[in-house]
Protein backbone atom coordinates (compact mmCIF):
# COMPACT_ATOMS: atom_id res chain seq x y z
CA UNK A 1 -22.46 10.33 -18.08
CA UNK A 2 -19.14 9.37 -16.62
CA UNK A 3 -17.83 6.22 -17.76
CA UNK A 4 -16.19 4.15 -14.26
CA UNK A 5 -15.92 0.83 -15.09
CA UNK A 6 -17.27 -2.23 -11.98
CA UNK A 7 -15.61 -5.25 -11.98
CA UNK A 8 -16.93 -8.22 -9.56
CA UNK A 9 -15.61 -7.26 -5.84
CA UNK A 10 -13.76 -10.20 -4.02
CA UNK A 11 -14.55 -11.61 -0.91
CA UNK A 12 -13.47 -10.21 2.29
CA UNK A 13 -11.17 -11.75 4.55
CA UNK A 14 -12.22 -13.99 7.66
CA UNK A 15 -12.14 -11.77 10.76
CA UNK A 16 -9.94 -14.05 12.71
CA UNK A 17 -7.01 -13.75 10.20
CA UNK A 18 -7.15 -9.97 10.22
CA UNK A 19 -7.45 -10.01 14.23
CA UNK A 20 -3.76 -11.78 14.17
CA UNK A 21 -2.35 -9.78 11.20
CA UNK A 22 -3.55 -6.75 13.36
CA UNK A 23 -0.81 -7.92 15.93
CA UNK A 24 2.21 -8.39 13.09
CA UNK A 25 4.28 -4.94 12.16
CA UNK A 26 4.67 -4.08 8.17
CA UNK A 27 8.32 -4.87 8.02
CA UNK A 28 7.62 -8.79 9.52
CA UNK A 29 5.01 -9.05 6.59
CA UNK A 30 7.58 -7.68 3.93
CA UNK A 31 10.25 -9.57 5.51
CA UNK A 32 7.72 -13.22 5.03
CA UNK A 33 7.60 -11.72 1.52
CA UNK A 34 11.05 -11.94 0.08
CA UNK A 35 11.21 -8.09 0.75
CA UNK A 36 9.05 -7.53 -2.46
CA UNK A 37 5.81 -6.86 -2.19
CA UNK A 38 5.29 -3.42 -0.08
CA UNK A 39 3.99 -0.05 -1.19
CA UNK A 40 7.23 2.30 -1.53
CA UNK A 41 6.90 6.10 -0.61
CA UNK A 42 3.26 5.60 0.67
CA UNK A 43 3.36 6.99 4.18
CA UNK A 44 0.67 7.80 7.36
CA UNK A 45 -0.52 10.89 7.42
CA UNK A 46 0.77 12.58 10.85
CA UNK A 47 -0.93 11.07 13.44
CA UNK A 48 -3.13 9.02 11.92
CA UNK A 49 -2.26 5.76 13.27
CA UNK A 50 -2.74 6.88 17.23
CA UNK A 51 -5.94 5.66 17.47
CA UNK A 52 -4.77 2.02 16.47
CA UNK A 53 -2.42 2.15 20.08
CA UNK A 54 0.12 0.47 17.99
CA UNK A 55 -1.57 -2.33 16.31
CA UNK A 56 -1.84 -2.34 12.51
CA UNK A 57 -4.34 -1.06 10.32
CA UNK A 58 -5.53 -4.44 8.25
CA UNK A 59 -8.31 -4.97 6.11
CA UNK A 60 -9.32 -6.37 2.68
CA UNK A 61 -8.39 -4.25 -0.56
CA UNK A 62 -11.15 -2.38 -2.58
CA UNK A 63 -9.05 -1.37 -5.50
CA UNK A 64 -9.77 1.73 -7.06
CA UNK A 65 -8.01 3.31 -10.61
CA UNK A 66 -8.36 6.54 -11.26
CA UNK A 67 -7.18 9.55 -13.90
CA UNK A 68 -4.36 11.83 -11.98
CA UNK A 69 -6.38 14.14 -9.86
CA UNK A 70 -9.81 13.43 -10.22
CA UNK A 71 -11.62 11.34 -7.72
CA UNK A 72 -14.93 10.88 -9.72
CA UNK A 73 -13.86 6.82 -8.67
CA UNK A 74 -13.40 7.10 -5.30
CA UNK A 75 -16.78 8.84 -4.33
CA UNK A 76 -18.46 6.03 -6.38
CA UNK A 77 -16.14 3.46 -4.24
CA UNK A 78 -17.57 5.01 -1.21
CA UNK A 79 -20.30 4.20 -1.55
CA UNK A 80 -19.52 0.67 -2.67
CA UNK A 81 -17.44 -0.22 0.25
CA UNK A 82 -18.46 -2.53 2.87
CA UNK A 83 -17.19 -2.16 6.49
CA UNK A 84 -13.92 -3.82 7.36
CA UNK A 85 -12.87 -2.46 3.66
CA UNK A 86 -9.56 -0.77 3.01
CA UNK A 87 -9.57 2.16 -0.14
CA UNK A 88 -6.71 1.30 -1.76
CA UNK A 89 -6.40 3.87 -4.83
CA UNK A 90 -4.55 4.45 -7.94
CA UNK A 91 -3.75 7.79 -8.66
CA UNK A 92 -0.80 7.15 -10.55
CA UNK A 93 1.57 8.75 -8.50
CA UNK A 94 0.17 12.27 -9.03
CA UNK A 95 0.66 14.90 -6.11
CA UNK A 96 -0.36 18.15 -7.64
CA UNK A 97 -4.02 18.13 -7.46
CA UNK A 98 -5.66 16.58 -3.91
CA UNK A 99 -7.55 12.85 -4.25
CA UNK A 100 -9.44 12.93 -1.01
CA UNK A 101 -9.62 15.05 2.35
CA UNK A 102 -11.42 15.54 5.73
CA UNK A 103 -15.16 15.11 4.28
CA UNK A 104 -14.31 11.88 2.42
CA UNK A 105 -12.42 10.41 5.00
CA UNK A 106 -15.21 11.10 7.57
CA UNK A 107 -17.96 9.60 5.15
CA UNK A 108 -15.21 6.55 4.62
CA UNK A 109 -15.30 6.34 7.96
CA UNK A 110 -19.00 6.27 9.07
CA UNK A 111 -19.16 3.41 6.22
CA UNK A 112 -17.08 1.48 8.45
CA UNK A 113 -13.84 1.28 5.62
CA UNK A 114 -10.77 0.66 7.94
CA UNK A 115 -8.24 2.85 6.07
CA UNK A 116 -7.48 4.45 3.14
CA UNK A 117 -4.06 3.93 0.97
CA UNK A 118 -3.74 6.53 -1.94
CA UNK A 119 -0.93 6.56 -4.53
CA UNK A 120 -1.59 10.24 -4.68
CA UNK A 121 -2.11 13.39 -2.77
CA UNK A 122 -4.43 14.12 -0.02
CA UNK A 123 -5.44 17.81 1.81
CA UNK A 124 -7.08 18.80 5.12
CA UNK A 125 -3.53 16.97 6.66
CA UNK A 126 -4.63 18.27 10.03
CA UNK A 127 -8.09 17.20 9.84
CA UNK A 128 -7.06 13.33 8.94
CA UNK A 129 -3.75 13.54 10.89
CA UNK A 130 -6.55 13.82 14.06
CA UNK A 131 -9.35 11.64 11.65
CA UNK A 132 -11.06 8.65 12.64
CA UNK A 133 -9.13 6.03 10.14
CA UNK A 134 -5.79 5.76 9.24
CA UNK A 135 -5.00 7.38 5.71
CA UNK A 136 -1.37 6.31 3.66
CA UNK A 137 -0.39 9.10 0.70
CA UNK A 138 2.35 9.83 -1.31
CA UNK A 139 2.03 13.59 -0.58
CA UNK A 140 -0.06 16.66 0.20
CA UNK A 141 -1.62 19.78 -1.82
CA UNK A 142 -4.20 21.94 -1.31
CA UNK A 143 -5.54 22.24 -4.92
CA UNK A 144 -9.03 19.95 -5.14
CA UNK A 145 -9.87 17.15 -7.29
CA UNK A 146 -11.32 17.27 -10.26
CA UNK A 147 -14.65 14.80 -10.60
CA UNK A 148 -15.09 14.12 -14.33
CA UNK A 149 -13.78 10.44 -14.88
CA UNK A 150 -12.93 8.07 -15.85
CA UNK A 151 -12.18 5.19 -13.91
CA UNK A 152 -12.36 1.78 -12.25
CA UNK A 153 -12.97 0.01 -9.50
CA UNK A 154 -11.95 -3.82 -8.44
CA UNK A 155 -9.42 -4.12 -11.31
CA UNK A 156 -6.11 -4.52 -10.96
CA UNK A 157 -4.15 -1.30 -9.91
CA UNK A 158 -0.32 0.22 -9.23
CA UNK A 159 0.80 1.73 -5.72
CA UNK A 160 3.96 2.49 -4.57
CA UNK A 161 5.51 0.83 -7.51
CA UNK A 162 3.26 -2.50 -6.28
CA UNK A 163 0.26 -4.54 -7.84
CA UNK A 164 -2.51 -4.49 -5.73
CA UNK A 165 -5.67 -6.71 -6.68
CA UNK A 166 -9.05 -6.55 -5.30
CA UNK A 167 -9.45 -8.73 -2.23
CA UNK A 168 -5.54 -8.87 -1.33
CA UNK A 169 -5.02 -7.87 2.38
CA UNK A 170 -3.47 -4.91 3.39
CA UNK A 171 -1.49 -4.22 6.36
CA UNK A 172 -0.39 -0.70 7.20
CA UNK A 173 1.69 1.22 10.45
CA UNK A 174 3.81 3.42 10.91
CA UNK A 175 6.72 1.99 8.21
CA UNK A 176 4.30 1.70 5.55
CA UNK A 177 2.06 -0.56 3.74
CA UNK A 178 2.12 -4.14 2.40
CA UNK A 179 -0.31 -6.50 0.64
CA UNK A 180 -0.37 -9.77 0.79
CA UNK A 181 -2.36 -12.29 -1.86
CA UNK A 182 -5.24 -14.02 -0.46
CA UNK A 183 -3.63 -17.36 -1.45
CA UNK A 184 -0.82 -17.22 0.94
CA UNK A 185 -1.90 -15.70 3.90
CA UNK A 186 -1.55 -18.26 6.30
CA UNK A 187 2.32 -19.09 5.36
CA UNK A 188 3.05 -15.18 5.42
CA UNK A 189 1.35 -14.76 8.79
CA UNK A 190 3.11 -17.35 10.45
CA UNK A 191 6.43 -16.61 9.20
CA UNK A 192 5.70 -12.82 10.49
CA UNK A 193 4.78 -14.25 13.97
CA UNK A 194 7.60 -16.35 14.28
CA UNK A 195 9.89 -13.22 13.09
CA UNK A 196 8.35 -10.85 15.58
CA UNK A 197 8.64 -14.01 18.53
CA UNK A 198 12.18 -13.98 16.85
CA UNK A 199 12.96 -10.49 17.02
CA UNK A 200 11.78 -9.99 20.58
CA UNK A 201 14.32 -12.61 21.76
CA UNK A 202 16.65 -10.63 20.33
CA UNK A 203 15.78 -7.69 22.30
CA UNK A 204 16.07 -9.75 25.06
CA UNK A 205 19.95 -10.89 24.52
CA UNK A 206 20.92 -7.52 24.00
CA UNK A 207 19.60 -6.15 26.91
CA UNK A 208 21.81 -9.29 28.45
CA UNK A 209 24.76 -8.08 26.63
CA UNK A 210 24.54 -11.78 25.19
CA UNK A 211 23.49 -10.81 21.27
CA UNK A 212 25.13 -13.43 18.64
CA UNK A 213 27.11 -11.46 16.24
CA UNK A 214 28.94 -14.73 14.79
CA UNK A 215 27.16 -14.52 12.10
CA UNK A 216 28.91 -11.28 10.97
CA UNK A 217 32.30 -12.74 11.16
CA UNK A 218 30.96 -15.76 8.85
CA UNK A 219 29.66 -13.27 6.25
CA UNK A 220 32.67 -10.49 5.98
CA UNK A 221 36.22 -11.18 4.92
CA UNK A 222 37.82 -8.12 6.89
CA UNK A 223 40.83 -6.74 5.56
CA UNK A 224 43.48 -4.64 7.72
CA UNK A 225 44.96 -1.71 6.05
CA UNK A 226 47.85 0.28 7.13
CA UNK A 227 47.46 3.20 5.78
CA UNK A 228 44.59 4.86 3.28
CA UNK A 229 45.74 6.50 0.02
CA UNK A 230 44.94 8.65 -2.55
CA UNK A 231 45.66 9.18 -6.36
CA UNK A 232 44.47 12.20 -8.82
């Protein structure tokens, strides 16, 4: 047998928080997190965010660690996974042998898990590019798993140079993904609303010619120069 080692899963998170989050983009969350806390080179596959019409993909994390390209973990998380769940997996960065690809994604999906985020590579692009969830990779290969352990699932894991732990929420478009710690989710989510309400004033006064650029002037000491030289 295969060892995969089960830690205690966390609790979900309350639908009405996710409902808001759903409305916040990525880069507000990051921004409400000193800049910090996102997934780095983890990006949508294709099209996979259409579906969403341009709200986030949010959900609570179901952590899974795994050996570089075998996915032994992830079919056991499967089947673990409760709806509203999002796959975030641990494949420590490897892209040469595929994690997942259009018949996991499609059993993820009919398990109700809202998304998957894989530090890894994925294959069938087209298939989940069109799928039913959103899926976040590091890259693509055609070359299949291997399914022999070992693994874990709920611990503690590493993606896109970020800790992730079990039960964190996760909030994913089209710039990427961030997590967030279930102990300060409210103050993130309403620093992210008030950025967004911020940032769509903004819009506003520039469409009025009227955007403040003071600021600029307060932060730059400009210097004139004549003439630009070179030396050898």
């Amino acid at each position: 047998m295969n060892i995969i080692r089960l830690y205690p899963a966390s609790n979900q998170i309350a639908e009405d928080v996710l409902e808001r989050y759903r409305r916040v983009q990525s880069s507000a969350v990051s921004d409400s997190q000193e800049r910090v806390s996102g997934a780095v080179n983890i990006s949508p596959v294709g099209n996979c965010l259409a579906p969403l019409e341009g709200r986030s993909m949010v959900g609570t994390a179901l952590t899974v660690r795994t050996r570089a390209g075998d996915n032994l973990a992830v079919h056991q998380a499967l089947d673990l996974a409760r709806p509203g769940d999002v796959l975030v997996i641990d494949a420590r960065g490897e892209v040469t042998n595929a994690i997942l690809g259009e018949l996991m994604t499609l059993y993820a999906a009919s398990r109700g898990i809202a998304g998957i985020v894989l530090d890894g590579a994925i294959r069938d692009h087209d298939e989940l590019s069109a799928g039913p969830i959103p899926v976040f990779a590091r890259g693509v290969s055609h070359l299949g798993p291997y399914k022999s352990g070992p693994g874990a699932i709920h611990a503690a894991v590493t993606v896109g140079g970020t800790v992730v732990h079990d039960g964190d929420l996760v909030v994913g478009d089209a710039d990427g993904v961030v997590f967030v710690s279930p102990d300060r989710i409210e103050p993130v989510l309403t620093s992210a609303e008030a950025i967004m309400a911020s940032e769509i004033k903004q819009r506003e006064a520039i469409e009025r010619g009227e955007w403040d650029r003071t600021w600029i002037r307060n932060a730059v000491s400009l210097i004139h120069v004549e003439e630009e030289s070179f030396s050898v």
